[in-house]
Every structure is written in C-alpha cells, then in structure tokens.
PDB file of N, CA and C in Angstrom:
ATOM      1  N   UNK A   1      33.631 -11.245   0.925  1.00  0.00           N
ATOM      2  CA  UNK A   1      33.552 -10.089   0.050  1.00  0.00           C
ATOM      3  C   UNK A   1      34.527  -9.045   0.594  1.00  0.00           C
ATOM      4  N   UNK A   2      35.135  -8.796  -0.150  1.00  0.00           N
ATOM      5  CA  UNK A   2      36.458  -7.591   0.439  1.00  0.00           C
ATOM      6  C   UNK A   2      36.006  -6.212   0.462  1.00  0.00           C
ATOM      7  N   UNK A   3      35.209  -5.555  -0.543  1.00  0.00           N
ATOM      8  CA  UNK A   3      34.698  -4.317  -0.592  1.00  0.00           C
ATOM      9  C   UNK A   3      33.387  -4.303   0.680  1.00  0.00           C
ATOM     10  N   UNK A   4      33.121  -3.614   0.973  1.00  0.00           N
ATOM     11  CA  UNK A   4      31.510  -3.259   1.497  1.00  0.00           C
ATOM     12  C   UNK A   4      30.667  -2.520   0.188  1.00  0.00           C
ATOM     13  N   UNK A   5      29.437  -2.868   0.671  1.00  0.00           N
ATOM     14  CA  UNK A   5      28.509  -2.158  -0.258  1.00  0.00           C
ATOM     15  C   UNK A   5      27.381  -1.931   0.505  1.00  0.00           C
ATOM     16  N   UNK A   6      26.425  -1.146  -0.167  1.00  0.00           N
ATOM     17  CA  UNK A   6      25.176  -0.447   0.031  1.00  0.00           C
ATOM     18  C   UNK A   6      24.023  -1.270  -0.200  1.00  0.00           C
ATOM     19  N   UNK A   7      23.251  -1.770   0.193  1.00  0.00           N
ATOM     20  CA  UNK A   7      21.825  -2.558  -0.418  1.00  0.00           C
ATOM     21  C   UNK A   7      20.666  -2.049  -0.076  1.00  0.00           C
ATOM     22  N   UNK A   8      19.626  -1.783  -0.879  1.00  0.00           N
ATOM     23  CA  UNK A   8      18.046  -1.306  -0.406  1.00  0.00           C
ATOM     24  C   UNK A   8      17.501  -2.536  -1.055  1.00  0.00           C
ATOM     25  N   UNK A   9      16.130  -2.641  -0.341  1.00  0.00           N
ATOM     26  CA  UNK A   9      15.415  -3.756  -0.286  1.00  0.00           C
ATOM     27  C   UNK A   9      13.639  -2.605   0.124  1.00  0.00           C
ATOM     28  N   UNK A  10      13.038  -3.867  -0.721  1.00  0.00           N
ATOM     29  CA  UNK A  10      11.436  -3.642  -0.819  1.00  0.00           C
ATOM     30  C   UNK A  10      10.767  -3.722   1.329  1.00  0.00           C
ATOM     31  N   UNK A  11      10.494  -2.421   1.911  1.00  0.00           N
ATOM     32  CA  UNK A  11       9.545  -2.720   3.083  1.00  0.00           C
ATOM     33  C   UNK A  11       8.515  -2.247   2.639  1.00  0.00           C
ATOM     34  N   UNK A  12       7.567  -2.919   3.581  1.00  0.00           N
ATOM     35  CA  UNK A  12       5.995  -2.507   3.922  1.00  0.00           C
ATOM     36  C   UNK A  12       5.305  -1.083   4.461  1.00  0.00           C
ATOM     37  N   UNK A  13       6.697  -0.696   5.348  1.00  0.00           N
ATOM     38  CA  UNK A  13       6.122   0.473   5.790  1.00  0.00           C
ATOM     39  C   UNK A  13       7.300   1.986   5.007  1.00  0.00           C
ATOM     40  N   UNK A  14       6.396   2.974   5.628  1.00  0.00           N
ATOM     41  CA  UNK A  14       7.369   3.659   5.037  1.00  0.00           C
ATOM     42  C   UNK A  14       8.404   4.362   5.294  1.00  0.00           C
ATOM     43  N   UNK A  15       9.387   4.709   4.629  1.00  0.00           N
ATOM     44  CA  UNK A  15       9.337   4.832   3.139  1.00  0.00           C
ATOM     45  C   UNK A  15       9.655   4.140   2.063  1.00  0.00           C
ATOM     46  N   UNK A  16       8.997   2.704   2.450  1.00  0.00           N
ATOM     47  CA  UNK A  16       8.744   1.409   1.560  1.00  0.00           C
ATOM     48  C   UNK A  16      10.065   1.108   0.929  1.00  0.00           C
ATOM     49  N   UNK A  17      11.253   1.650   1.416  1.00  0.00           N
ATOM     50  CA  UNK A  17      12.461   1.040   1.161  1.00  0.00           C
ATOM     51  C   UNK A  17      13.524   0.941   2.173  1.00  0.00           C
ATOM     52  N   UNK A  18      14.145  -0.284   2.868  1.00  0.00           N
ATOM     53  CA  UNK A  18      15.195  -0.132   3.719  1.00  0.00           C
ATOM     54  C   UNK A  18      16.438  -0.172   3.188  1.00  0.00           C
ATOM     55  N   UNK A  19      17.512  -0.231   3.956  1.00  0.00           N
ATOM     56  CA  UNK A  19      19.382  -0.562   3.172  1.00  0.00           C
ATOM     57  C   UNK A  19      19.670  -0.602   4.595  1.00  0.00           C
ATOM     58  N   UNK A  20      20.769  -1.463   4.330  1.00  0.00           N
ATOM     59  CA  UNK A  20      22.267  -1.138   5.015  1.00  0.00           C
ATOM     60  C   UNK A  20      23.019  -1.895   4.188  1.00  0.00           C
ATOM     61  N   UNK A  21      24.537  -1.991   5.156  1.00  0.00           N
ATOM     62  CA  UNK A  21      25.666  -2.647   4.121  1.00  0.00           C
ATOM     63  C   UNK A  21      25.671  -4.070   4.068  1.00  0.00           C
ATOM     64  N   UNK A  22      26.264  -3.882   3.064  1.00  0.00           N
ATOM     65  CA  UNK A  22      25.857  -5.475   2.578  1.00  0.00           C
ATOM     66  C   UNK A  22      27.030  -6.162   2.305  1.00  0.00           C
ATOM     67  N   UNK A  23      27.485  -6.795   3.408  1.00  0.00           N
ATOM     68  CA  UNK A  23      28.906  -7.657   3.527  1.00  0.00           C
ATOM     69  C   UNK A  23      28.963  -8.761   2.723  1.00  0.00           C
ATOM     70  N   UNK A  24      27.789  -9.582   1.882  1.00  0.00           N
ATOM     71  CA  UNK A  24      28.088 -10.577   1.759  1.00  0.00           C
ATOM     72  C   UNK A  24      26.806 -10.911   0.725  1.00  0.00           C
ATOM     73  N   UNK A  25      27.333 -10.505  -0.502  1.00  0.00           N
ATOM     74  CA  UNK A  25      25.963 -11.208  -1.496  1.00  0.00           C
ATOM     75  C   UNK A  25      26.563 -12.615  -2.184  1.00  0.00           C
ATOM     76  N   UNK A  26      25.523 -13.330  -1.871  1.00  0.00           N
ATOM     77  CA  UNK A  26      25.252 -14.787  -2.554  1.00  0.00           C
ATOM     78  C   UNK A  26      25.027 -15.253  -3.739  1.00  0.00           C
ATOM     79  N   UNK A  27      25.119 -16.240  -4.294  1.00  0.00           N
ATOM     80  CA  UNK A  27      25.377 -16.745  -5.385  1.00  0.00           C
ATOM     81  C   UNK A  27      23.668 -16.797  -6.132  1.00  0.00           C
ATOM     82  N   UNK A  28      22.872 -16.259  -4.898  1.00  0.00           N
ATOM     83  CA  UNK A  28      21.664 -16.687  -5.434  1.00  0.00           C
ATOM     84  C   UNK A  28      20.850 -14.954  -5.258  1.00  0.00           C
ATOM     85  N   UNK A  29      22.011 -13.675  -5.441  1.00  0.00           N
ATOM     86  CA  UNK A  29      21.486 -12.634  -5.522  1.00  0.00           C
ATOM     87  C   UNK A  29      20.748 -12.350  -4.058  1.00  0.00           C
ATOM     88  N   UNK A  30      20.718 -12.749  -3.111  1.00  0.00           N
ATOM     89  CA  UNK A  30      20.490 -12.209  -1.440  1.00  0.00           C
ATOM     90  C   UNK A  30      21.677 -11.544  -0.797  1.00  0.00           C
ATOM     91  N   UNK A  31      21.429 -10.286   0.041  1.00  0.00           N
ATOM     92  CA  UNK A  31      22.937  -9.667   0.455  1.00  0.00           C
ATOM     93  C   UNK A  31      22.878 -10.065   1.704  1.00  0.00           C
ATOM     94  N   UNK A  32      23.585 -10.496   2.687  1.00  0.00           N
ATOM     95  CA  UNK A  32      23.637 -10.445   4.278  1.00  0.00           C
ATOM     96  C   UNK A  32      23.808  -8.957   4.508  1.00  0.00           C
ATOM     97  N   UNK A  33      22.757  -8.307   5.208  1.00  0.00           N
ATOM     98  CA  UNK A  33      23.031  -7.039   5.782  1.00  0.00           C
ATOM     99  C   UNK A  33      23.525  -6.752   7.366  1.00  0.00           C
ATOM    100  N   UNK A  34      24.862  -6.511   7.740  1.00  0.00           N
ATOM    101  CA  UNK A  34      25.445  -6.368   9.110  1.00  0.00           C
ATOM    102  C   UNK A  34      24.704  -5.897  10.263  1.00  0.00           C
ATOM    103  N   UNK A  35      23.831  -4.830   9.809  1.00  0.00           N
ATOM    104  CA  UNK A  35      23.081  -4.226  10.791  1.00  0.00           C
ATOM    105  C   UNK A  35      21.886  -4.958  11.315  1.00  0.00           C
ATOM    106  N   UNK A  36      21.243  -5.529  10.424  1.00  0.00           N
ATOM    107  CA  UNK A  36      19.980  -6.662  10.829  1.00  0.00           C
ATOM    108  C   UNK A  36      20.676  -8.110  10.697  1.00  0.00           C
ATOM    109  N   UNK A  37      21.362  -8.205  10.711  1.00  0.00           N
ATOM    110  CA  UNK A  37      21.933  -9.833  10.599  1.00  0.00           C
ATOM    111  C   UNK A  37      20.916 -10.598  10.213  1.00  0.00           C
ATOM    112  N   UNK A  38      20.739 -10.398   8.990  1.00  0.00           N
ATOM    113  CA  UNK A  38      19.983 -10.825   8.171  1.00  0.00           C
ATOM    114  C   UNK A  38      19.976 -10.937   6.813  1.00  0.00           C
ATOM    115  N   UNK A  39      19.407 -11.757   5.761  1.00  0.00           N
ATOM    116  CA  UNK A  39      19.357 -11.345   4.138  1.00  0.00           C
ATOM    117  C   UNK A  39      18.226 -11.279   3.557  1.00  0.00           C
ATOM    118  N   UNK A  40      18.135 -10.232   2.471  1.00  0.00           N
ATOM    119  CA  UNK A  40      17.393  -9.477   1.986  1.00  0.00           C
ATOM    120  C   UNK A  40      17.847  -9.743  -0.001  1.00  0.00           C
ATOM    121  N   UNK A  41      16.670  -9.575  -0.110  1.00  0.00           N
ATOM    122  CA  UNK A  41      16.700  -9.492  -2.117  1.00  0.00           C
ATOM    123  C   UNK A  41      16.757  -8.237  -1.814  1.00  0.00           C
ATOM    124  N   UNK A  42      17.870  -7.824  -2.263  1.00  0.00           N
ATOM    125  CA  UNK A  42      17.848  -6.565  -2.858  1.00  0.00           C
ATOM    126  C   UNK A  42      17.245  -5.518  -4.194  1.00  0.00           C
ATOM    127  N   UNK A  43      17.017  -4.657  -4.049  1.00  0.00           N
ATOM    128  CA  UNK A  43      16.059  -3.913  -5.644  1.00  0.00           C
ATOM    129  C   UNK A  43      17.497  -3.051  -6.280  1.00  0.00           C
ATOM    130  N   UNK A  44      18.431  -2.768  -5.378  1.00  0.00           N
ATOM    131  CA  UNK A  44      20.014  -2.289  -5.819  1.00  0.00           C
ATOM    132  C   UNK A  44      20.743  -2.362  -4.903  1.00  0.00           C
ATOM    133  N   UNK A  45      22.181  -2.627  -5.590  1.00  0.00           N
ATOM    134  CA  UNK A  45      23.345  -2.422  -4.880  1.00  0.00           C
ATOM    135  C   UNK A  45      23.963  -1.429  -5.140  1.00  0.00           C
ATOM    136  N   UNK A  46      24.604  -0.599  -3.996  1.00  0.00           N
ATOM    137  CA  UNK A  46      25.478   0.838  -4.397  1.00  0.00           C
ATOM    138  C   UNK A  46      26.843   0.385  -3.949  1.00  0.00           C
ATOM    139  N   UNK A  47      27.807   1.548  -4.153  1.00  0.00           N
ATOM    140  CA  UNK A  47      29.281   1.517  -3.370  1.00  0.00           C
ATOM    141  C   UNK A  47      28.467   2.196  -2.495  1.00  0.00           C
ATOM    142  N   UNK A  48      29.349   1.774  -1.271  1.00  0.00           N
ATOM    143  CA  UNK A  48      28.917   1.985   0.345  1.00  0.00           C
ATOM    144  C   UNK A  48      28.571   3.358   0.627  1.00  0.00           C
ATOM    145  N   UNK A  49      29.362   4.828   0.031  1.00  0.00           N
ATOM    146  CA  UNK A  49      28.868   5.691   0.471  1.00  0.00           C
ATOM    147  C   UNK A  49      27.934   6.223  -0.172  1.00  0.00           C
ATOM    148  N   UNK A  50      27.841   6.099  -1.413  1.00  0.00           N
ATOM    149  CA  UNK A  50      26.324   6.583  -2.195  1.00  0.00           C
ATOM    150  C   UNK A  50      25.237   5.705  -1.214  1.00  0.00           C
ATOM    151  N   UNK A  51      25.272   4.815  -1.420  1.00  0.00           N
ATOM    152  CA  UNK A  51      24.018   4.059  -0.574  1.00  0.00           C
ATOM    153  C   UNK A  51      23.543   4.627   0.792  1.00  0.00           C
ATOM    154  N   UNK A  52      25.070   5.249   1.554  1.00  0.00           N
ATOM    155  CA  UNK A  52      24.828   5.502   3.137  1.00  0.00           C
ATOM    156  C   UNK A  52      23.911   7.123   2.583  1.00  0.00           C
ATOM    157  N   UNK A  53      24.677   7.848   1.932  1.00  0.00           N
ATOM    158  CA  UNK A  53      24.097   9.294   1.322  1.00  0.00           C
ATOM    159  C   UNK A  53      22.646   8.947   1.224  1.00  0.00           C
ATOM    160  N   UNK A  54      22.084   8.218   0.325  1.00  0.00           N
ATOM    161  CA  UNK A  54      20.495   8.068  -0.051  1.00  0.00           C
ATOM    162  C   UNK A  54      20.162   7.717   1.341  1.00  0.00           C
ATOM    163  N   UNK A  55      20.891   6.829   2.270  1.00  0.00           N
ATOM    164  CA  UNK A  55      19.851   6.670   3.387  1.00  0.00           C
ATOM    165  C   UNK A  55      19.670   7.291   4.387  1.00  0.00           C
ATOM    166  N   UNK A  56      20.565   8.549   4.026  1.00  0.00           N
ATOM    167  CA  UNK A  56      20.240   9.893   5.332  1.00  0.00           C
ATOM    168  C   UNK A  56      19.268  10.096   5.002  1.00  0.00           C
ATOM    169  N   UNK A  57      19.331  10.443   3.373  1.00  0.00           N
ATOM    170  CA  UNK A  57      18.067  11.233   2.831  1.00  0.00           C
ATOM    171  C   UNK A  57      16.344  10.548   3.362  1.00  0.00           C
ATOM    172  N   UNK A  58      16.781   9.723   2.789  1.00  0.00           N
ATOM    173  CA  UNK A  58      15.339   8.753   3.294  1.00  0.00           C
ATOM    174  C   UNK A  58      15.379   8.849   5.176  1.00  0.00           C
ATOM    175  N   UNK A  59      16.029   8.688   5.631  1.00  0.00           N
ATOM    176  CA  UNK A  59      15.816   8.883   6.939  1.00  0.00           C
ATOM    177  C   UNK A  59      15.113  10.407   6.808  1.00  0.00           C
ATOM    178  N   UNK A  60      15.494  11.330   6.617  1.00  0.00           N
ATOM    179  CA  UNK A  60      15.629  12.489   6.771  1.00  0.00           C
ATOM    180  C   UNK A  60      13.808  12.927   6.271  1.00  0.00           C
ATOM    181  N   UNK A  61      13.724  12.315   5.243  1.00  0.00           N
ATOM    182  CA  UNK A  61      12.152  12.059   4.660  1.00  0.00           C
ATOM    183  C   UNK A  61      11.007  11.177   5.810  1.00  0.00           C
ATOM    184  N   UNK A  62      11.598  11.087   6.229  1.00  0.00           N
ATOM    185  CA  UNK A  62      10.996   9.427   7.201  1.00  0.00           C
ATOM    186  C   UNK A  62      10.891  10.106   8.318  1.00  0.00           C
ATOM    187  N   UNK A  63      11.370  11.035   8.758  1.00  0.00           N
ATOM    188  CA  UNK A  63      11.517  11.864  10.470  1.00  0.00           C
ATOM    189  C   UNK A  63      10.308  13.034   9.749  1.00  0.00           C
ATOM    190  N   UNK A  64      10.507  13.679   8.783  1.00  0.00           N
ATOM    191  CA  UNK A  64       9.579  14.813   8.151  1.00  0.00           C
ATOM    192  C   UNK A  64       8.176  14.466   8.305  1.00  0.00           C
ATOM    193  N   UNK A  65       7.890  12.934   7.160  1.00  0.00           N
ATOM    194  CA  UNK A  65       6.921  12.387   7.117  1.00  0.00           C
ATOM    195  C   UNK A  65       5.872  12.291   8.751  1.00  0.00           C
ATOM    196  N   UNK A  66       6.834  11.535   9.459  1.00  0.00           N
ATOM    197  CA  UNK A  66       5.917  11.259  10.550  1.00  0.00           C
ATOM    198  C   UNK A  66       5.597  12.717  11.382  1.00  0.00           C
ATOM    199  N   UNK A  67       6.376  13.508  11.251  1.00  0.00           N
ATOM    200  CA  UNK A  67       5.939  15.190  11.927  1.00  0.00           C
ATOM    201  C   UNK A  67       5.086  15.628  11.217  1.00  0.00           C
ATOM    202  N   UNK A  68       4.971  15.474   9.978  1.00  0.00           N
ATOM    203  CA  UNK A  68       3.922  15.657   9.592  1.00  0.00           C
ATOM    204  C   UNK A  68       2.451  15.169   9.634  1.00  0.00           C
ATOM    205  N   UNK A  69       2.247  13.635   9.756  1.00  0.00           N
ATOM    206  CA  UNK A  69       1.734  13.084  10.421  1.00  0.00           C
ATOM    207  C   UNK A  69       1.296  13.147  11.279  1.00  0.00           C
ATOM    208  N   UNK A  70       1.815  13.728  12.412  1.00  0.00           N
ATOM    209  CA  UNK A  70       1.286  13.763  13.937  1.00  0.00           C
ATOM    210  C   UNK A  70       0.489  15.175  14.037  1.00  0.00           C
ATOM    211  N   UNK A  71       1.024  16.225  13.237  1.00  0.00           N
ATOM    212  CA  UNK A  71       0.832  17.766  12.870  1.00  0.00           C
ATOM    213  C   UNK A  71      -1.395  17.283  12.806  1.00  0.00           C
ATOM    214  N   UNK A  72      -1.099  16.738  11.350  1.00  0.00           N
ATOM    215  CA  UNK A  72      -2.338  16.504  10.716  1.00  0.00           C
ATOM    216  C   UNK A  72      -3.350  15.646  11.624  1.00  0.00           C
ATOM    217  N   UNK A  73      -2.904  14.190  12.377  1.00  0.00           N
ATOM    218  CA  UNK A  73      -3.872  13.844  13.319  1.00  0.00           C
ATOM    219  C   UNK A  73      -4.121  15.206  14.358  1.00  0.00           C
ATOM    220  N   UNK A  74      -3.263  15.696  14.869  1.00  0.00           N
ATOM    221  CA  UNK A  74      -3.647  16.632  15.670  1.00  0.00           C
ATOM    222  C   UNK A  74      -5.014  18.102  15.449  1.00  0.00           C
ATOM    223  N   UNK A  75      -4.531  18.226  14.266  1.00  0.00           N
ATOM    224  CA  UNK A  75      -5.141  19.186  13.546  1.00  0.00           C
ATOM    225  C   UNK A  75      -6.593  18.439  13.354  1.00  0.00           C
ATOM    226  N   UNK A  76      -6.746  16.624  13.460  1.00  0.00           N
ATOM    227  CA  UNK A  76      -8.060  16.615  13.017  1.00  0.00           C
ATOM    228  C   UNK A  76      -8.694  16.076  14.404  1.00  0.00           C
ATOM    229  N   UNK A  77      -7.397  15.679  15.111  1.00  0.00           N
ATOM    230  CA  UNK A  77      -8.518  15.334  16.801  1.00  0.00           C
ATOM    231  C   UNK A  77      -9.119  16.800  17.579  1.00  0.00           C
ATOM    232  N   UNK A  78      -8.977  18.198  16.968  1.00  0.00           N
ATOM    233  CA  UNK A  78      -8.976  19.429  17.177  1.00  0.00           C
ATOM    234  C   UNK A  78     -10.057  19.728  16.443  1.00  0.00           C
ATOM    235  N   UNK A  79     -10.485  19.478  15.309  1.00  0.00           N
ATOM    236  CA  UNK A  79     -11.897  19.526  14.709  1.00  0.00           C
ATOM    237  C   UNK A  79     -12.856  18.354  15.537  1.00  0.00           C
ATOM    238  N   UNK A  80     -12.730  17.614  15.288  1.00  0.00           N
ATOM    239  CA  UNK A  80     -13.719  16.229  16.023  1.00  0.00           C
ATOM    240  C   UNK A  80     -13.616  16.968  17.334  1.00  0.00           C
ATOM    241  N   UNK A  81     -13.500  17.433  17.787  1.00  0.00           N
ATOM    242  CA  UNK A  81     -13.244  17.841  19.586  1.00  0.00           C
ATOM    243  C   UNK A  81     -14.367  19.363  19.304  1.00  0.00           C
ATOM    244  N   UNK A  82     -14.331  20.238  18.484  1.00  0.00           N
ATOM    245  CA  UNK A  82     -15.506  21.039  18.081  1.00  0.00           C
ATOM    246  C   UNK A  82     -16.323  20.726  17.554  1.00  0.00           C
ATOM    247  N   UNK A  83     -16.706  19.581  17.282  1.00  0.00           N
ATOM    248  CA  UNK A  83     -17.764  19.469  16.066  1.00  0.00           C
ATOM    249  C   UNK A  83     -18.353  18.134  17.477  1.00  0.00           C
ATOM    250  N   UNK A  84     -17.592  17.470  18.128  1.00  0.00           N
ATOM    251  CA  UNK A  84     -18.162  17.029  19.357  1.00  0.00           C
ATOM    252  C   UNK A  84     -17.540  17.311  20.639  1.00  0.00           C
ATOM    253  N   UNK A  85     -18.169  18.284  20.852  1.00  0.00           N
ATOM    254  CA  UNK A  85     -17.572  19.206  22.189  1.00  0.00           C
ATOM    255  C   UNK A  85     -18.166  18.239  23.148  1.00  0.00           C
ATOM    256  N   UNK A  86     -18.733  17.084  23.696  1.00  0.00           N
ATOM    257  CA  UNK A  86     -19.391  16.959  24.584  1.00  0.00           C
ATOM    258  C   UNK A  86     -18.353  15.086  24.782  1.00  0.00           C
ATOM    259  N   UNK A  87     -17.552  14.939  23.840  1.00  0.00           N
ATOM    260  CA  UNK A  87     -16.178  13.946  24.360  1.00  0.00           C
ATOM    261  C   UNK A  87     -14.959  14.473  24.378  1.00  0.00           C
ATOM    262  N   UNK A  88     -14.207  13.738  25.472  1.00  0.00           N
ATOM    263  CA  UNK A  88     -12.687  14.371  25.709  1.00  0.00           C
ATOM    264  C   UNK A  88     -11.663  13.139  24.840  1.00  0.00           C
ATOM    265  N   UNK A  89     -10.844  14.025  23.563  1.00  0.00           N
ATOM    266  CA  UNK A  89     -10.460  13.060  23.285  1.00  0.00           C
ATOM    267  C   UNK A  89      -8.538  13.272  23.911  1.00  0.00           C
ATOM    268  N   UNK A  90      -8.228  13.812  24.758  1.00  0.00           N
ATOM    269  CA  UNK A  90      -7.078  14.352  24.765  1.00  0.00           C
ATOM    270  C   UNK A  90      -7.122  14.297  26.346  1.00  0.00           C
TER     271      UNK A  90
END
C-alpha cells in the first residue's frame, strides 16, 4: 500500500475504540496496524492525519476519563471511611 492511513477498530475497554495506521488492508477488509503488529476489522478508515487528530482527541478523553475516575473512587473511599470509621481503608 503506498499511502498510509488511519484505522479505528471496536475495543472492550474504554473508550471502546482503538486506531493506528494502517499500512496494509487486505482483500478480505482487515488492516495490518504498524504499531500493534497486528490486524484488526476495522469500523473506518481515515487519511492518516484526520485519523491521528481523532486519536489525540480520544486519548485526550481517555486521560480525563480515568482522573475522573480516580477523583470519584476517592471521594467514595472518603465516605465509607465516615460512615465506617472503625476500618482503615487507605
């Protein structure tokens, strides 16, 4: 494949979508992605820099998410810790 391109693909965790570039799609619609040396069904293909653009973003969502995350367990191992003052959970 002479161009590079962009590929996202269906994950489990979140934000339930991965990408990288995709050197090499197959005759049977799977892209080889460079970074995982691996292939993936893709859900779209982009030109390389739109694709890299969306995946700051999603990174960028994905670093938020989990600070937020940790914010909120904290906030609730801080109630459970008053409401049972008599275990150390920290």
């Amino acid at each position: 494949m002479k161009n590079k391109y962009f590929a996202f693909w269906r994950d489990s965790s979140f934000p339930y979508i991965l990408g990288g570039t995709a050197t090499e799609i197959e005759k049977d619609g799977m892209v080889y992605i460079e970074e995982f040396q691996e292939r993936f069904k893709p859900v779209i293909i982009l030109p390389l820099e739109q694709g890299k653009e969306i995946d700051k973003k999603l990174e960028q969502l994905t670093n938020e998410y989990h600070e937020a995350q940790k914010k909120l367990h904290n906030e609730y191992i801080a109630k459970i810790m008053d409401v049972a003052f008599f275990i150390k959970l920290k």
